[in-house]
Protein backbone atom coordinates (compact mmCIF):
# COMPACT_ATOMS: atom_id res chain seq x y z
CA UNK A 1 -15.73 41.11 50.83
CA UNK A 2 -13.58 42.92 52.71
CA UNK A 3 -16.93 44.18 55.32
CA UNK A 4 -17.38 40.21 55.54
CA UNK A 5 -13.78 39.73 57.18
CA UNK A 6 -14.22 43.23 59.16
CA UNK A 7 -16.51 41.99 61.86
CA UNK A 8 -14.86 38.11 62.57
CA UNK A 9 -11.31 39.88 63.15
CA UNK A 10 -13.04 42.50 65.30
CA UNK A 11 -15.30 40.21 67.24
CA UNK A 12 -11.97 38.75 67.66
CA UNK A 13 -9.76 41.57 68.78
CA UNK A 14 -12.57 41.28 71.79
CA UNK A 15 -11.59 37.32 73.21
CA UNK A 16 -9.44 35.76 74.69
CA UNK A 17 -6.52 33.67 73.05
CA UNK A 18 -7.26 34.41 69.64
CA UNK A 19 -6.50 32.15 66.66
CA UNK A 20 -6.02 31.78 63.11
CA UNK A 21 -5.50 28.22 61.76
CA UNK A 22 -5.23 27.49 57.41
CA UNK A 23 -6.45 23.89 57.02
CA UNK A 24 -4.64 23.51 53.82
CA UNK A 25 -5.99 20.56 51.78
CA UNK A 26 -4.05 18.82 48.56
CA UNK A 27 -5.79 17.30 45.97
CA UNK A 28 -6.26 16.86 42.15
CA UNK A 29 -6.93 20.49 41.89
CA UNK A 30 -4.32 22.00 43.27
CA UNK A 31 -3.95 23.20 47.20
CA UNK A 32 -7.46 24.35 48.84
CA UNK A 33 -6.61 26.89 51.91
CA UNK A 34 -9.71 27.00 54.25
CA UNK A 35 -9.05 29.54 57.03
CA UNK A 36 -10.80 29.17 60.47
CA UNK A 37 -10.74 31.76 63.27
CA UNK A 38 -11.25 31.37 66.75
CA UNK A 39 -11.30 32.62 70.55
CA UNK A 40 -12.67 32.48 73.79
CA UNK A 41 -15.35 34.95 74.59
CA UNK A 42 -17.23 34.44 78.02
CA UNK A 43 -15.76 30.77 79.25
CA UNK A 44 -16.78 29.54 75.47
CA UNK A 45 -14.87 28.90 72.82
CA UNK A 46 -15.93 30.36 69.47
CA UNK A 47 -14.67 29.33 65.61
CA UNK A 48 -15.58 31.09 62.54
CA UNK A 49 -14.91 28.79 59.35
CA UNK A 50 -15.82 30.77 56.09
């Protein structure tokens, strides 16, 4: 798990404006946290949502 989250954060380190966002989401079951990760890299901007 922890080589999974190794190459988004270092793909990362390499744009620009870098971003973490939690969606969190409330329901019946309790709180869902859904992390998404993003930056620019060449003009485009690029999200990662596990």
């Amino acid at each position: 798990m922890k080589f999974w989250l190794l190459i988004p954060v270092l793909a990362l380190a390499a744009c620009k404006n870098p971003m973490l966002a939690t969606n969190l989401t409330f329901g019946t079951g309790g709180v869902e946290v859904n992390p998404t990760l993003s930056g620019e890299i060449g003009g485009a901007t690029v999200s990662i949502d596990p």
